[in-house]
Protein backbone atom coordinates (compact mmCIF):
# COMPACT_ATOMS: atom_id res chain seq x y z
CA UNK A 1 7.64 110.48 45.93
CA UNK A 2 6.64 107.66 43.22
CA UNK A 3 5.10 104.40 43.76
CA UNK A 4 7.33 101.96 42.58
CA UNK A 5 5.83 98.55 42.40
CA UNK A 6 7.29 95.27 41.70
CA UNK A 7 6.10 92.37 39.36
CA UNK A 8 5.94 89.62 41.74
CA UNK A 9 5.54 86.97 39.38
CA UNK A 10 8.22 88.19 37.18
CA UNK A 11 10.85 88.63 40.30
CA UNK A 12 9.67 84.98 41.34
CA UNK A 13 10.24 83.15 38.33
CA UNK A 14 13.95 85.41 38.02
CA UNK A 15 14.69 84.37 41.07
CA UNK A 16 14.33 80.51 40.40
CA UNK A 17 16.29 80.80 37.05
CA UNK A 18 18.89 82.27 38.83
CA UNK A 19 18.95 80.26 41.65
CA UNK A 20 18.97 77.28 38.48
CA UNK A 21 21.50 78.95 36.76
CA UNK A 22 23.83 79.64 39.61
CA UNK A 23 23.27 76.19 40.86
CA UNK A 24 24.40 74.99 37.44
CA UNK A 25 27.60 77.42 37.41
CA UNK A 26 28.64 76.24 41.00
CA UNK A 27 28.85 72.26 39.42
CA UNK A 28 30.58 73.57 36.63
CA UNK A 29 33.07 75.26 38.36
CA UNK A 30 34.16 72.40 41.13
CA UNK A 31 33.97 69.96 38.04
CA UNK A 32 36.91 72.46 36.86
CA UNK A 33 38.06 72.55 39.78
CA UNK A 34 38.46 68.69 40.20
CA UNK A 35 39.75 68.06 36.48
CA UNK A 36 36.50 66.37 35.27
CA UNK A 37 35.04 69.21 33.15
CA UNK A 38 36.33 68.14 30.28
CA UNK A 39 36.40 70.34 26.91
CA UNK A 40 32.37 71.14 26.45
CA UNK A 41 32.62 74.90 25.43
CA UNK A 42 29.37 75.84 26.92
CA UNK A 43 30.38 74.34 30.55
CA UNK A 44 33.72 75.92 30.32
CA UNK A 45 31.37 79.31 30.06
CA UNK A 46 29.59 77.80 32.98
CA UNK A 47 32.50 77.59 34.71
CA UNK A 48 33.81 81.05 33.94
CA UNK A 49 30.51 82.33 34.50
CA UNK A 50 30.37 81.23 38.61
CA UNK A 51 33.30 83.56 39.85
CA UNK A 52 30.86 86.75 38.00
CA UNK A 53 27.56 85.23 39.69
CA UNK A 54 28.78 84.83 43.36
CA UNK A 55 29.46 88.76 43.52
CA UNK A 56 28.39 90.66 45.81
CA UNK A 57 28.32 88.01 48.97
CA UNK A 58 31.09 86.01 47.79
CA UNK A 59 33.37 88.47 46.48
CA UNK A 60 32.60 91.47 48.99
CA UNK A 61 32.09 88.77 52.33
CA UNK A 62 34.59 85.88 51.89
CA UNK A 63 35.97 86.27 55.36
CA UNK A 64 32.95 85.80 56.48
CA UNK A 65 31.37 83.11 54.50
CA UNK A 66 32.12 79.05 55.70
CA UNK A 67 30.67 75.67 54.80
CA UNK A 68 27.00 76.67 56.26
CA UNK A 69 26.42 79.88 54.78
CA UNK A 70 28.13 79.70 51.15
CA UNK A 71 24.72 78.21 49.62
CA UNK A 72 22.53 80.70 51.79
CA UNK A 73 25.06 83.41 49.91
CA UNK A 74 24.81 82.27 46.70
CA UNK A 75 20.71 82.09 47.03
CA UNK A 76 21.41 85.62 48.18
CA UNK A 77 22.65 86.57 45.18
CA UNK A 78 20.22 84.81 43.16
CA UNK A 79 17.46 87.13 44.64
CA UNK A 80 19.65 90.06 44.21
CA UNK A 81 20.27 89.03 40.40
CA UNK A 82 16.82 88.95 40.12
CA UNK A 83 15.77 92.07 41.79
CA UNK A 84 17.76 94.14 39.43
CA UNK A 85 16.87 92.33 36.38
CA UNK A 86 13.42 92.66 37.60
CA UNK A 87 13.90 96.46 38.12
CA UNK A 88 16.13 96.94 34.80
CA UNK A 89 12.86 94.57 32.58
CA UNK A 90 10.59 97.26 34.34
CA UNK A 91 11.93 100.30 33.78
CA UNK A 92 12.10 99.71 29.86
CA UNK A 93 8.66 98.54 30.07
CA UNK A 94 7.64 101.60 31.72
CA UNK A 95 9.30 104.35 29.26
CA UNK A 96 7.88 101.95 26.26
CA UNK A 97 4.89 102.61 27.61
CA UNK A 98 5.12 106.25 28.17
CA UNK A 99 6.75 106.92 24.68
């Protein structure tokens, strides 16, 4: 079986621009939500962009998600983001390295 080994450092700092970016997706989604958006194209995107980002907890779990754990759930899916990026960055890193 192969050794797979993860870049820390890498799967860190994805994890805390995803966490960011969720964060960041969640305001711009209640600020639709609430009216107050506005017509900024790029927070519309933001906006749009929150109902893809809070798969798998919040798509796949709803019954089971409530006021304490929907931020828990989306930090969930901020490390899961991450861990596949983090997976998909090494992988082509690998084969470049092998072709």
């Amino acid at each position: 079986m192969k050794n797979i080994k993860i870049n820390a450092v890498l799967f860190i700092l994805l994890t805390l621009f995803f966490w960011v970016f969720i964060f960041a997706t969640l305001i711009a989604a209640a600020a639709e939500d609430e009216g107050t958006l506005g017509n900024c194209p790029i927070w519309m995107l933001f906006a749009r962009l929150f109902y893809i980002l809070r798969f798998p907890t919040h798509t796949l779990l709803w019954e089971f998600i409530n006021g304490v754990t929907f931020l828990p759930a989306l930090m969930l899916n901020g490390l899961f983001y991450a861990f596949i990026t983090e997976r998909i960055i090494s992988f082509l890193r690998n084969k470049r390295l092998r072709a």
